[in-house]
C-alpha atoms as a PDB file:
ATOM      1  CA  UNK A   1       0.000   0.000   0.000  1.00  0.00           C
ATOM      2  CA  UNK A   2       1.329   3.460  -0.690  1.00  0.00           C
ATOM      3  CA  UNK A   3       2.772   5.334   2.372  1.00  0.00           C
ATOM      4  CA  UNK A   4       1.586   8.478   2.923  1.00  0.00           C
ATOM      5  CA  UNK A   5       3.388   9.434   6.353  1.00  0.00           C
ATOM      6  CA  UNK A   6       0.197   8.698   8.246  1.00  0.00           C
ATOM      7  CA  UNK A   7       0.552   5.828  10.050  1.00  0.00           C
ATOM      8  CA  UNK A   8      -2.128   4.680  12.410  1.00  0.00           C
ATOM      9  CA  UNK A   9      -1.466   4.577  15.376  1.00  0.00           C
ATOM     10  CA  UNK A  10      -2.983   3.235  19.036  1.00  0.00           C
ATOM     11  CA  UNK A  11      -2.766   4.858  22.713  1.00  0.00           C
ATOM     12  CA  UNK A  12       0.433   3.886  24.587  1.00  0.00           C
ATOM     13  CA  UNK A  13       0.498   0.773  26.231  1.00  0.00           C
ATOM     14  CA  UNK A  14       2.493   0.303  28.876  1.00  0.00           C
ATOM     15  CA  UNK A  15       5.216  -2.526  28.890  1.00  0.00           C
ATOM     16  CA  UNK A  16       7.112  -3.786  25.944  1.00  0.00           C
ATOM     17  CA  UNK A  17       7.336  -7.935  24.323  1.00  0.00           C
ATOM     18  CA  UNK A  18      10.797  -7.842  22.893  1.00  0.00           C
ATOM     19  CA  UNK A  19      10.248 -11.593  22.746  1.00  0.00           C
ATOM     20  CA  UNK A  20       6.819 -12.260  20.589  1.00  0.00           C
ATOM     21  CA  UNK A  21       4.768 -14.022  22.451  1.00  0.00           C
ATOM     22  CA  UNK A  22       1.376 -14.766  20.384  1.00  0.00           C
ATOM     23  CA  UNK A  23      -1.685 -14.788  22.502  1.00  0.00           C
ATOM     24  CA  UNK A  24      -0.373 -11.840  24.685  1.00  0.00           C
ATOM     25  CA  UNK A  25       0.540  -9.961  20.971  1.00  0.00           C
ATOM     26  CA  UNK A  26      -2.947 -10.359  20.069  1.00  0.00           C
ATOM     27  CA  UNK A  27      -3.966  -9.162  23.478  1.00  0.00           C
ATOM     28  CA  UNK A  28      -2.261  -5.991  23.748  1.00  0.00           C
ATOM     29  CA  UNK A  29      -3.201  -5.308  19.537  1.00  0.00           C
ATOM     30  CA  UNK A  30      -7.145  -5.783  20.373  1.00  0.00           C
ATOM     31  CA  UNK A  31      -6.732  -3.429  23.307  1.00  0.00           C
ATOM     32  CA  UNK A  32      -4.902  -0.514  21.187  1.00  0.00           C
ATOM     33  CA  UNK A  33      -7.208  -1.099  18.421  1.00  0.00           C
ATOM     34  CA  UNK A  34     -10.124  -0.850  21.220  1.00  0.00           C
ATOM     35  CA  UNK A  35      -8.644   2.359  22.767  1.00  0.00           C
ATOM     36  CA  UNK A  36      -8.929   3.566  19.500  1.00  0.00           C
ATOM     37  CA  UNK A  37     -12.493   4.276  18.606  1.00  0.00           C
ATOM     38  CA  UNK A  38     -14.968   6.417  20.850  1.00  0.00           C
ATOM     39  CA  UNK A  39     -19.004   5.053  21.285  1.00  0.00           C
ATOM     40  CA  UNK A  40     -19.805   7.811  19.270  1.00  0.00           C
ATOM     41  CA  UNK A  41     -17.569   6.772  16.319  1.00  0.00           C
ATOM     42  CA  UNK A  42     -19.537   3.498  16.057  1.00  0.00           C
ATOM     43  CA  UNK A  43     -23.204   4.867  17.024  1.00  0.00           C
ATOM     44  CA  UNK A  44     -22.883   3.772  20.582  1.00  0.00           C
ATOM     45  CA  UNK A  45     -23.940   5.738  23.600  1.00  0.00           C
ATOM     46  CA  UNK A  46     -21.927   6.683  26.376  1.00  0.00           C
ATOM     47  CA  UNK A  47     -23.004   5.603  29.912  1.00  0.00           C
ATOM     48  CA  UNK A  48     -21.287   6.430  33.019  1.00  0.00           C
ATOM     49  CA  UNK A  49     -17.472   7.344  33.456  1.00  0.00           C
ATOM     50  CA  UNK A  50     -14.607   5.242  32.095  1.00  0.00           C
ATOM     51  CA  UNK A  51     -11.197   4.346  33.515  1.00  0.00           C
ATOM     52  CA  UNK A  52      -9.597   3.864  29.704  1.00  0.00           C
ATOM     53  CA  UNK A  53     -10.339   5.387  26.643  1.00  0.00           C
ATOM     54  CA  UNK A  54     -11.928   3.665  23.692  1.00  0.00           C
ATOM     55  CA  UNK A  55     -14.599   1.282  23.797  1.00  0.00           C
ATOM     56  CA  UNK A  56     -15.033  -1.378  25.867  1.00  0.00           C
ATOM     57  CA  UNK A  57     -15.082  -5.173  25.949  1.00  0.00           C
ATOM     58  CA  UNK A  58     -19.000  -5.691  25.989  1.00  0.00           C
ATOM     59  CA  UNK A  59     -18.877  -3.031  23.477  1.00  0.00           C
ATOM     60  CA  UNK A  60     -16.986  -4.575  20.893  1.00  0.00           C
ATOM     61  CA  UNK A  61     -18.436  -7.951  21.704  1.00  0.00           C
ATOM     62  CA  UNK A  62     -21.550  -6.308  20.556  1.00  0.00           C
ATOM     63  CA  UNK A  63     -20.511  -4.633  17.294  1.00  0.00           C
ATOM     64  CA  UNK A  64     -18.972  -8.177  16.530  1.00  0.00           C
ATOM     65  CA  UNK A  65     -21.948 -10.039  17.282  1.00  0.00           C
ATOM     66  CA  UNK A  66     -19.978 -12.411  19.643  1.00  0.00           C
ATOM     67  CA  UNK A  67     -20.399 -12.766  23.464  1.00  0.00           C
ATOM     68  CA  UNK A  68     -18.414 -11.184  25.847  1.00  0.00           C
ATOM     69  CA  UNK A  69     -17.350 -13.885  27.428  1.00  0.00           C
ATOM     70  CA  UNK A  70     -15.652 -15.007  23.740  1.00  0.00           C
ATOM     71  CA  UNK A  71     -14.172 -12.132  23.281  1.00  0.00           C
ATOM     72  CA  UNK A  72     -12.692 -11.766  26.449  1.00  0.00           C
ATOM     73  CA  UNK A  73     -11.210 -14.882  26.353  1.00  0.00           C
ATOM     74  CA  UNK A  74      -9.715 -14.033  22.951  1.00  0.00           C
ATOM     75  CA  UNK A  75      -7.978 -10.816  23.965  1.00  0.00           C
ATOM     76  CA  UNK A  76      -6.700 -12.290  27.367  1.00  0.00           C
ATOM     77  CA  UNK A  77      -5.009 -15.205  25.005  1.00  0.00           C
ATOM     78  CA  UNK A  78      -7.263 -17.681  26.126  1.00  0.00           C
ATOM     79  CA  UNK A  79      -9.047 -18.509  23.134  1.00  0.00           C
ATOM     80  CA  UNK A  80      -7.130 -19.371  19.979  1.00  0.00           C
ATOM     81  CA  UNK A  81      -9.286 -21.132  17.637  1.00  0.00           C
ATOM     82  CA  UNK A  82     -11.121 -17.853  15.935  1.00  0.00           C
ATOM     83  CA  UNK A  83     -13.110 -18.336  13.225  1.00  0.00           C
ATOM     84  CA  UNK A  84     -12.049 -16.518  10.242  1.00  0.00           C
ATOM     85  CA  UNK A  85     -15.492 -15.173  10.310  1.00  0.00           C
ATOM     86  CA  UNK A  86     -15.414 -14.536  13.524  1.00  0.00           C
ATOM     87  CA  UNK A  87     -11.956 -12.177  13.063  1.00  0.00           C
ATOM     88  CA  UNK A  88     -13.305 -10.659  10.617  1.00  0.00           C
ATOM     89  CA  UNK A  89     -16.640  -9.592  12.391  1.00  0.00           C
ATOM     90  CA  UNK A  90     -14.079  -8.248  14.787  1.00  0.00           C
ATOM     91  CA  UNK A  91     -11.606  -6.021  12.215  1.00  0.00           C
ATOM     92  CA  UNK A  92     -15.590  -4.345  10.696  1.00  0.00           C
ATOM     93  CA  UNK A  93     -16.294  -3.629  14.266  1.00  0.00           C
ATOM     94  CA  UNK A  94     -12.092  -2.058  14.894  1.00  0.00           C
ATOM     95  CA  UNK A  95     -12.214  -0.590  11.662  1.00  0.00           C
ATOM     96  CA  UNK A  96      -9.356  -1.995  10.892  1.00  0.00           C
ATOM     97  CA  UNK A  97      -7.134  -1.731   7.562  1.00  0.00           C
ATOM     98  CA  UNK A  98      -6.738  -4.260   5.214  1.00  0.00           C
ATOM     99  CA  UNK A  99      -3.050  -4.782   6.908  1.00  0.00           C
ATOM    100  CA  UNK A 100      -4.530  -4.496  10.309  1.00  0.00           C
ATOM    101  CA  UNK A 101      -6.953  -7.378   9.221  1.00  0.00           C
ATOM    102  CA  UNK A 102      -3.963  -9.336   8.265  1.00  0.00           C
ATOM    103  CA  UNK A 103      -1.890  -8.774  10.931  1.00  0.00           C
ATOM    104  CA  UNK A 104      -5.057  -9.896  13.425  1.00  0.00           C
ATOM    105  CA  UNK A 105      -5.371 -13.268  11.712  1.00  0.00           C
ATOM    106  CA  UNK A 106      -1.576 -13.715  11.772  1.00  0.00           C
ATOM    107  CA  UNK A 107      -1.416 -13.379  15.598  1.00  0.00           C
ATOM    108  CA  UNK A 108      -4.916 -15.457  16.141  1.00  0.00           C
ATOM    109  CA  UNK A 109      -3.800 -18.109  13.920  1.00  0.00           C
ATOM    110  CA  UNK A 110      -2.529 -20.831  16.158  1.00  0.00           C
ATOM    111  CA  UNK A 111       1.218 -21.781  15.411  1.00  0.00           C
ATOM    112  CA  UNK A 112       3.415 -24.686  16.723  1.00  0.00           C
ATOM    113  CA  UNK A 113       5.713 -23.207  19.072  1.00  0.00           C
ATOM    114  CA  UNK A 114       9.088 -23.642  17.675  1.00  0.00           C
ATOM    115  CA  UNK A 115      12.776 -23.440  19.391  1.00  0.00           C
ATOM    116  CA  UNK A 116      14.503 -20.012  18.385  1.00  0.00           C
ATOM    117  CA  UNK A 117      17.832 -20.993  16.812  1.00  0.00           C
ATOM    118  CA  UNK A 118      19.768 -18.687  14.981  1.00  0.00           C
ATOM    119  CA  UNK A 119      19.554 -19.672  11.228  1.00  0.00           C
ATOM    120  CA  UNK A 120      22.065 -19.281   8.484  1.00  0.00           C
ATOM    121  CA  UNK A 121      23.676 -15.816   7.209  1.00  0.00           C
ATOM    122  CA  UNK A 122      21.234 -14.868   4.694  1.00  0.00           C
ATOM    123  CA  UNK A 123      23.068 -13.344   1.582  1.00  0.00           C
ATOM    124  CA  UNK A 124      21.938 -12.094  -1.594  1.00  0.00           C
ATOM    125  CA  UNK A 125      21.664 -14.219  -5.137  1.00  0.00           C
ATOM    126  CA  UNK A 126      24.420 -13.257  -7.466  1.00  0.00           C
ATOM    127  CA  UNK A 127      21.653 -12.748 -10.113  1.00  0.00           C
ATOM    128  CA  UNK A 128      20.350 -10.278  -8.010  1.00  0.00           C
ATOM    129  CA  UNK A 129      23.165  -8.587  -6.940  1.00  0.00           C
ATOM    130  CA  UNK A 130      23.543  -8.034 -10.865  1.00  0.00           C
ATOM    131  CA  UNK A 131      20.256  -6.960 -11.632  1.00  0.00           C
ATOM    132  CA  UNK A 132      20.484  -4.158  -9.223  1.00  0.00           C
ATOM    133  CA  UNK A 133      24.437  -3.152 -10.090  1.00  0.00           C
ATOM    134  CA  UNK A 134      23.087  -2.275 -13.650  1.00  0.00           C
ATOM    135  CA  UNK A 135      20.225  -0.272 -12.742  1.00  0.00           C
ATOM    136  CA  UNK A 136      21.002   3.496 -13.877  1.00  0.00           C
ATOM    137  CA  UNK A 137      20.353   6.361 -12.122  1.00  0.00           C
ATOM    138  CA  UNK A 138      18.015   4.453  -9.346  1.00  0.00           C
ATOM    139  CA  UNK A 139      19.542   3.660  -5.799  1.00  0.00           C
ATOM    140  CA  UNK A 140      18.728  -0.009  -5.162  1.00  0.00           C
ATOM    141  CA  UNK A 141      18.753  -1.938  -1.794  1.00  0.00           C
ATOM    142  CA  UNK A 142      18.394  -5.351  -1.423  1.00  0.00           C
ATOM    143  CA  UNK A 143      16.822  -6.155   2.041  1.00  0.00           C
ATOM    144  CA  UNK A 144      16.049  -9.353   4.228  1.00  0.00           C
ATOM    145  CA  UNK A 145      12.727  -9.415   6.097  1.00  0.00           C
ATOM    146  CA  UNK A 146      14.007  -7.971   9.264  1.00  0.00           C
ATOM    147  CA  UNK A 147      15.383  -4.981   6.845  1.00  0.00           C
ATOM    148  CA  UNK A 148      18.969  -6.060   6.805  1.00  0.00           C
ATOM    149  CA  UNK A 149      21.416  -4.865   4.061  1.00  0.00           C
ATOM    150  CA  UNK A 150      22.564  -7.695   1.573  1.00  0.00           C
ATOM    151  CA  UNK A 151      23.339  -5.763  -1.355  1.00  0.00           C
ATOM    152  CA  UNK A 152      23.169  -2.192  -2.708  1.00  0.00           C
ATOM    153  CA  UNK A 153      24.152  -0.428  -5.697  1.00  0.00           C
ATOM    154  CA  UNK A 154      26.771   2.390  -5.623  1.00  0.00           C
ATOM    155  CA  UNK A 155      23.752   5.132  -5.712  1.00  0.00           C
ATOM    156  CA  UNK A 156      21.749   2.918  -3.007  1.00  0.00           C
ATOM    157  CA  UNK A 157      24.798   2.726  -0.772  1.00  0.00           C
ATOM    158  CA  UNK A 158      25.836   6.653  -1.372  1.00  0.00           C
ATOM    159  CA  UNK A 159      22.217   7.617  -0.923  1.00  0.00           C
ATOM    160  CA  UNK A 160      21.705   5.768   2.495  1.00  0.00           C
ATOM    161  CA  UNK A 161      25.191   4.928   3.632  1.00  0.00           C
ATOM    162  CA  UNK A 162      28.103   6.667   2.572  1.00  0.00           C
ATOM    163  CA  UNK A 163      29.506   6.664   6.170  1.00  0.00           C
ATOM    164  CA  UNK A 164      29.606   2.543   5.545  1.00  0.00           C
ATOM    165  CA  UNK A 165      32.043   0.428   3.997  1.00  0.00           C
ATOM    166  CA  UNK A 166      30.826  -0.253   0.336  1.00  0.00           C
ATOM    167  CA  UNK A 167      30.925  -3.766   1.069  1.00  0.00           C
ATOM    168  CA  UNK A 168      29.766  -4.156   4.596  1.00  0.00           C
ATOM    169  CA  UNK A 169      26.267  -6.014   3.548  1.00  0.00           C
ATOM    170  CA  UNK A 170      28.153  -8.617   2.329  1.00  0.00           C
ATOM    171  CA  UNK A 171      29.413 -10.072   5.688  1.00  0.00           C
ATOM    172  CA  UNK A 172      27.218 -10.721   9.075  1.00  0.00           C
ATOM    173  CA  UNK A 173      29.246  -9.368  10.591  1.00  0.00           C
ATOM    174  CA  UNK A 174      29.130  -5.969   9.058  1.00  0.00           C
ATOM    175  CA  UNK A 175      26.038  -5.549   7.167  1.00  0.00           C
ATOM    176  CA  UNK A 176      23.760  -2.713   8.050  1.00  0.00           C
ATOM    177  CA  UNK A 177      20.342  -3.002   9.312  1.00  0.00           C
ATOM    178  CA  UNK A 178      17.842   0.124   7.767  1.00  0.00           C
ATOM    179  CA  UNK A 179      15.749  -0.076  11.227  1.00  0.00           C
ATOM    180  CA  UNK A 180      18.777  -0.039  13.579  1.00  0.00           C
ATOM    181  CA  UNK A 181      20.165   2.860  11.761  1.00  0.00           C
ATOM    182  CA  UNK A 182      16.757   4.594  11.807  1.00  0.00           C
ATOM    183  CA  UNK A 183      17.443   4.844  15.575  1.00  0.00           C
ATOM    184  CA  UNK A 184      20.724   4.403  16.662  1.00  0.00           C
ATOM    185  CA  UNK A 185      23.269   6.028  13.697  1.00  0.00           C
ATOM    186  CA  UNK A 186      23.019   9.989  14.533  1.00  0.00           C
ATOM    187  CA  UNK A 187      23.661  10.361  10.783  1.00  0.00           C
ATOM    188  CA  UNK A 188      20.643   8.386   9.386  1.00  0.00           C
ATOM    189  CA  UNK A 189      19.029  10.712  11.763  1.00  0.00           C
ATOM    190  CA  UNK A 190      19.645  13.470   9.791  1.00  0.00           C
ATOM    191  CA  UNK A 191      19.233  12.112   6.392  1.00  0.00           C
ATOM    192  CA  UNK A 192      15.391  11.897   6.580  1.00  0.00           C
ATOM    193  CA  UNK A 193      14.178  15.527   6.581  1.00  0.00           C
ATOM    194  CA  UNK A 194      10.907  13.640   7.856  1.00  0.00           C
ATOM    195  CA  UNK A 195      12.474  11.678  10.408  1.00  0.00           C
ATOM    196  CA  UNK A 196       9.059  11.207  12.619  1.00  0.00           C
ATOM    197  CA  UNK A 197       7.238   9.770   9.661  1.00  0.00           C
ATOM    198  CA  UNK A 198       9.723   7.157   8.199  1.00  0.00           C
ATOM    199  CA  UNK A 199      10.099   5.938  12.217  1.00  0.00           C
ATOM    200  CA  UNK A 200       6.331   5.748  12.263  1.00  0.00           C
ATOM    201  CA  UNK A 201       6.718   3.305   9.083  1.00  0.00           C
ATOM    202  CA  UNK A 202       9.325   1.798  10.307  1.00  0.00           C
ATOM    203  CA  UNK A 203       8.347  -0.089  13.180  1.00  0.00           C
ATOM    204  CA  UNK A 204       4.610  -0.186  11.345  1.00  0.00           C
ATOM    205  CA  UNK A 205       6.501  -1.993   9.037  1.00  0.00           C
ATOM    206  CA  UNK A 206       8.375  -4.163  11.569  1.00  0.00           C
ATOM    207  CA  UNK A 207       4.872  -5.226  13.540  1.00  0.00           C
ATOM    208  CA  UNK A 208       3.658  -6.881  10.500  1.00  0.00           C
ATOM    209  CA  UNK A 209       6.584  -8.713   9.668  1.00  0.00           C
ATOM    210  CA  UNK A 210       6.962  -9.643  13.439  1.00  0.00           C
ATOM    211  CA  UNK A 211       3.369 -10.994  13.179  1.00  0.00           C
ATOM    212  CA  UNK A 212       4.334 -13.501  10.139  1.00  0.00           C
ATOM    213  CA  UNK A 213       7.389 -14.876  11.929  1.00  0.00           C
ATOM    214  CA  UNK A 214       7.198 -15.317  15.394  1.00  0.00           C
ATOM    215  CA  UNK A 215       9.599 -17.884  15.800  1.00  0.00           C
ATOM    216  CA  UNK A 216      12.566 -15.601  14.279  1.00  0.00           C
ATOM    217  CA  UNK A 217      15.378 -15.068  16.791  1.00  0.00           C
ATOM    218  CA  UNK A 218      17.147 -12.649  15.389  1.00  0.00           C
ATOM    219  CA  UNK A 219      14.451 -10.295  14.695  1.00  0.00           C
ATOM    220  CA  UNK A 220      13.343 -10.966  18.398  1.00  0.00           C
ATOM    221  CA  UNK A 221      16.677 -10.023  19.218  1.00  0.00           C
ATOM    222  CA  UNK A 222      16.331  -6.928  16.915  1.00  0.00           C
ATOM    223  CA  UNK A 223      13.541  -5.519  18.658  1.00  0.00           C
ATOM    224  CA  UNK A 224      14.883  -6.259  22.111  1.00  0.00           C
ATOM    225  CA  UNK A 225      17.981  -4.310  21.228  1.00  0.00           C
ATOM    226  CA  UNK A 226      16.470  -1.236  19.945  1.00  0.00           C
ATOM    227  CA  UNK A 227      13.508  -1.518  22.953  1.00  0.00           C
ATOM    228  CA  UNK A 228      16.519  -1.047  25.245  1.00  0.00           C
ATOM    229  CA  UNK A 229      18.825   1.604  23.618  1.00  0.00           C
ATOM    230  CA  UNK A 230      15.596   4.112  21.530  1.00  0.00           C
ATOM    231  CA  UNK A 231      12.572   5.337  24.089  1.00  0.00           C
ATOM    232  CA  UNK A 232      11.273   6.751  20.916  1.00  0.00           C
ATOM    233  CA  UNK A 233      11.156   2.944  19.525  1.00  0.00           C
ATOM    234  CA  UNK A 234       9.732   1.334  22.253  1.00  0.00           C
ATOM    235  CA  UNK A 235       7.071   4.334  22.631  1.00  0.00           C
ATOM    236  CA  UNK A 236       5.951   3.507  18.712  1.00  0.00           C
ATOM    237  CA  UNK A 237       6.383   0.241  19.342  1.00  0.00           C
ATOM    238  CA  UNK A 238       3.677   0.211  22.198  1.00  0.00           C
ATOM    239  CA  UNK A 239       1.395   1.880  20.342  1.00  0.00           C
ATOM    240  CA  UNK A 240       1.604  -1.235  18.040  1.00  0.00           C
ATOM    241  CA  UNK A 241       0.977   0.168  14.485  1.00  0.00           C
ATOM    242  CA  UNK A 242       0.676  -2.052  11.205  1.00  0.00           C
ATOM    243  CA  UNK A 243       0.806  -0.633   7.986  1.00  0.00           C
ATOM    244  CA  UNK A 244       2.662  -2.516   5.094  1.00  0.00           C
ATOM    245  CA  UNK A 245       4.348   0.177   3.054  1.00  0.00           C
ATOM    246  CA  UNK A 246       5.579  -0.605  -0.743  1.00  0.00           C
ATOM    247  CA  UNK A 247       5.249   2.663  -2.409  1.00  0.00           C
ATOM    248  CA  UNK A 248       5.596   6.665  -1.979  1.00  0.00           C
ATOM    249  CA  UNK A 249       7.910   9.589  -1.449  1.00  0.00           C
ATOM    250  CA  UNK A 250      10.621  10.310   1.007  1.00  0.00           C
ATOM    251  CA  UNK A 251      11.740  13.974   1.553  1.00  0.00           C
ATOM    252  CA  UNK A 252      15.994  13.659   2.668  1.00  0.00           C
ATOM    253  CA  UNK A 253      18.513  16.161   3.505  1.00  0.00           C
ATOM    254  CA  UNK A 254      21.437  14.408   1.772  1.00  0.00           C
ATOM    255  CA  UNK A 255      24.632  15.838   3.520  1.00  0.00           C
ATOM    256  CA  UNK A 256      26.640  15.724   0.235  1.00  0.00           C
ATOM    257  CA  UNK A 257      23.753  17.199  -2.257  1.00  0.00           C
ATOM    258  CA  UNK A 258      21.408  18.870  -0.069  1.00  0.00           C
ATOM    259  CA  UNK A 259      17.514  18.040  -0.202  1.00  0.00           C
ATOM    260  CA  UNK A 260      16.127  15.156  -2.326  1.00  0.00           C
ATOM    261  CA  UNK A 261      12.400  14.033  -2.669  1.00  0.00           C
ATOM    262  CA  UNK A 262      12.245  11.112  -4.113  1.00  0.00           C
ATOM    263  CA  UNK A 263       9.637   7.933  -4.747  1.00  0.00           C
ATOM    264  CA  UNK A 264      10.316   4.941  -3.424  1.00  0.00           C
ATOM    265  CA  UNK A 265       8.685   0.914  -4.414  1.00  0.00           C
ATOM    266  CA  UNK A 266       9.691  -1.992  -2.659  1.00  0.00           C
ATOM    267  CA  UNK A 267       9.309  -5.402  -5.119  1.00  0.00           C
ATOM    268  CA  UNK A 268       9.197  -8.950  -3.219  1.00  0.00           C
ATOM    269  CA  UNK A 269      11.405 -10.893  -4.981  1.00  0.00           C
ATOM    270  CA  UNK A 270       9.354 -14.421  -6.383  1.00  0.00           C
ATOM    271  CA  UNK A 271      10.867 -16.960  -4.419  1.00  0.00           C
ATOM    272  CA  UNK A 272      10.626 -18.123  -0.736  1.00  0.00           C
ATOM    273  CA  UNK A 273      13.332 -15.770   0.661  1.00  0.00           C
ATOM    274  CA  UNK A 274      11.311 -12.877   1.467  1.00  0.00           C
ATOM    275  CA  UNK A 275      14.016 -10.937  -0.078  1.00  0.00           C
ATOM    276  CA  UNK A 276      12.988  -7.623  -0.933  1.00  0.00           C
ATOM    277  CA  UNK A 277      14.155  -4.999  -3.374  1.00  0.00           C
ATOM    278  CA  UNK A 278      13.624  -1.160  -1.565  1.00  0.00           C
ATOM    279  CA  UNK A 279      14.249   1.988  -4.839  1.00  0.00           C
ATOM    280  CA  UNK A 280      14.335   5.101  -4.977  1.00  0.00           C
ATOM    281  CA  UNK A 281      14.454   7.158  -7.830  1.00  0.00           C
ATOM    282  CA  UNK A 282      13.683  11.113  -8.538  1.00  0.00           C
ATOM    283  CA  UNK A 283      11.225  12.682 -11.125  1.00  0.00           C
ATOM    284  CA  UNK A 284      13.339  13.252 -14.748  1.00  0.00           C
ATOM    285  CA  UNK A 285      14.534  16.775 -14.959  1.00  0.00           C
ATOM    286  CA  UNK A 286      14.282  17.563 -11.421  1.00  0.00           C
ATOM    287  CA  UNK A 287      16.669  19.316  -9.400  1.00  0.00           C
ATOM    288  CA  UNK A 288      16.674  15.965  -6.693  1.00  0.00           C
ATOM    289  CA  UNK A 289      17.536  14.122 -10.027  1.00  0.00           C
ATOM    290  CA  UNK A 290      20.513  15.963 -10.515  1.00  0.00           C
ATOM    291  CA  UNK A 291      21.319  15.775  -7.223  1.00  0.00           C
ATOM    292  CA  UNK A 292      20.939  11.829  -6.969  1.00  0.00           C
ATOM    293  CA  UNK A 293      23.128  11.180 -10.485  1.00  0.00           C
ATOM    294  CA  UNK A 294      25.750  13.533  -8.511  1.00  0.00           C
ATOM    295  CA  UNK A 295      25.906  10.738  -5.640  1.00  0.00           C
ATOM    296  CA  UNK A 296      28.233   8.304  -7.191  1.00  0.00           C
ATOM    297  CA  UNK A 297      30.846  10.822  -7.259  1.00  0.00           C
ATOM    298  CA  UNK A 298      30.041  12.855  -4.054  1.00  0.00           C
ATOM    299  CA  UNK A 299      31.178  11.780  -0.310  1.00  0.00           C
ATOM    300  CA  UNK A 300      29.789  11.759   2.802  1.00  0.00           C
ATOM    301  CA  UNK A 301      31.472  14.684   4.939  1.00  0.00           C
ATOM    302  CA  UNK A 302      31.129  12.362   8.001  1.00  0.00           C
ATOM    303  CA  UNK A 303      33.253   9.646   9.500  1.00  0.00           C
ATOM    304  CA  UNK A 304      33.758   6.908   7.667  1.00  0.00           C
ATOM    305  CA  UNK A 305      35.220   4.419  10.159  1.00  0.00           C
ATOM    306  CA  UNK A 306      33.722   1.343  10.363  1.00  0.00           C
ATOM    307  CA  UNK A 307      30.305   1.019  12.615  1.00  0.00           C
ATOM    308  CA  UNK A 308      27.913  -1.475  13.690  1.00  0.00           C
ATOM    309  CA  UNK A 309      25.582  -2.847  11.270  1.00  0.00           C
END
């Protein structure tokens, strides 16, 4: 879906699951989502003060045309059997998205609770590693699903991370991960002009993703890390927003050629690697597509040593 900066987003909630643990993830995402929406939204009346904002249980349970006792036995992680129907009776009466909907019937489906072991260093295929090398005058990223770096092209690694070694995605060790940098690297900081709305995306992005894989250690370990070193993650993170963003425009203030605005798509690659291909590329004739062809040859003025990934 396109990304317009807008992202969704619930009342705090206090506490954080670096760790995802389903039925409580479902839990806390029902309660946001309930917080969310006054009786007056939904053509309820009001009766009688209330401790937390949003609707309540027997409120919901209404819209959804399911008991109470059901649906408190859902969001307390109790219940994990949901109908499809059921779930979705529940998103009309949230007013969820269509990537809210999703991410619901990703945490209610039932899983079987797997071991987290760390699995092999993902790299990229040569092939694509190619494909994205002869790309002109488009920065190209190639990501994992927990947004780590396996390949970039010259523009894609001068537009995002000139203060990197150019080939630091292509070791574990060193790679760069986009969300990491987001919040930790003071210079990524400063490259989005719009730094509020691309974390807002960010860990939208990351929910989902964490939804789909529960069992994935190093993404749990991820999200642990940046819950203890960014309070501005873990206070988006609470607020558990989902919102799967493929397309739109990024504003940046570039520190070697000044202010860009450029569109961005993410492709999936067609395969089982959930490999994904992030671009970004400027309107023809533009003074941010001058500035982007000027990349290859400009420099950060930062740093360079070599930093985490």
């Amino acid at each position: 879906m396109p990304c317009t900066g807008r992202v969704r987003l619930g009342p705090p909630r206090p506490g954080i699951l670096a760790v995802m643990e389903r039925p409580a993830e479902l839990g806390e995402f029902l309660r946001t989502r309930r917080a969310r929406l006054q009786p007056s939204a939904v053509g309820l009346t009001s009766y009688g003060a209330r401790r937390v904002p949003g609707l309540r249980r027997e409120e919901l349970a209404q819209l959804a045309g399911v008991s109470v006792a059901y649906y408190t036995r859902l969001e307390q992680g109790q219940s994990q059997n949901a109908s499809d129907d059921v779930l979705d009776a529940i998103a009309r009466a949230l007013q969820l998205s269509d990537d809210e909907t999703t991410h619901l019937r990703n945490l209610a489906r039932p899983t079987r609770r797997q071991r987290r072991t760390p699995g092999r260093p993902e790299t990229a295929r040569p092939a694509t590693r190619q494909l994205i090398e002869a790309i002109d005058g488009i920065a190209a990223v190639v990501m994992d699903r927990r947004s780590d770096v396996l390949a970039w092209n010259d523009l894609g690694h001068q537009l995002l991370a000139g203060h990197y070694e150019a080939d630091s995605p292509y070791s574990a060790e060193t790679r760069p991960n986009l969300t990491r940098m987001l919040f930790l690297d003071p210079h990524t900081r400063e490259l989005y002009a719009r730094w509020d709305e691309e974390a807002k995306r960010s860990v939208a992005s990351l929910r989902l993703i964490a939804g789909r894989h529960p069992n994935d250690l190093h993404l749990a370990e991820l999200i642990g890390e940046l819950s203890m070193k960014s309070s501005e993650f873990t206070e988006l993170w609470s607020r558990h927003p989902v919102v799967n963003c493929t397309f739109g425009t990024k504003q940046f203030q570039h520190p070697a050629v000044g202010r860009l605005e450029l569109s961005f798509e993410v492709a999936q690659l067609p395969d089982d690697s959930a490999h994904r291909i992030l671009m970004y590329s400027a309107q023809p004739g533009t003074p941010s597509d001058a500035a982007l062809r000027l990349l290859p040859a400009g420099r950060h003025e930062v740093d360079s040593s070599p930093r985490r990934p």
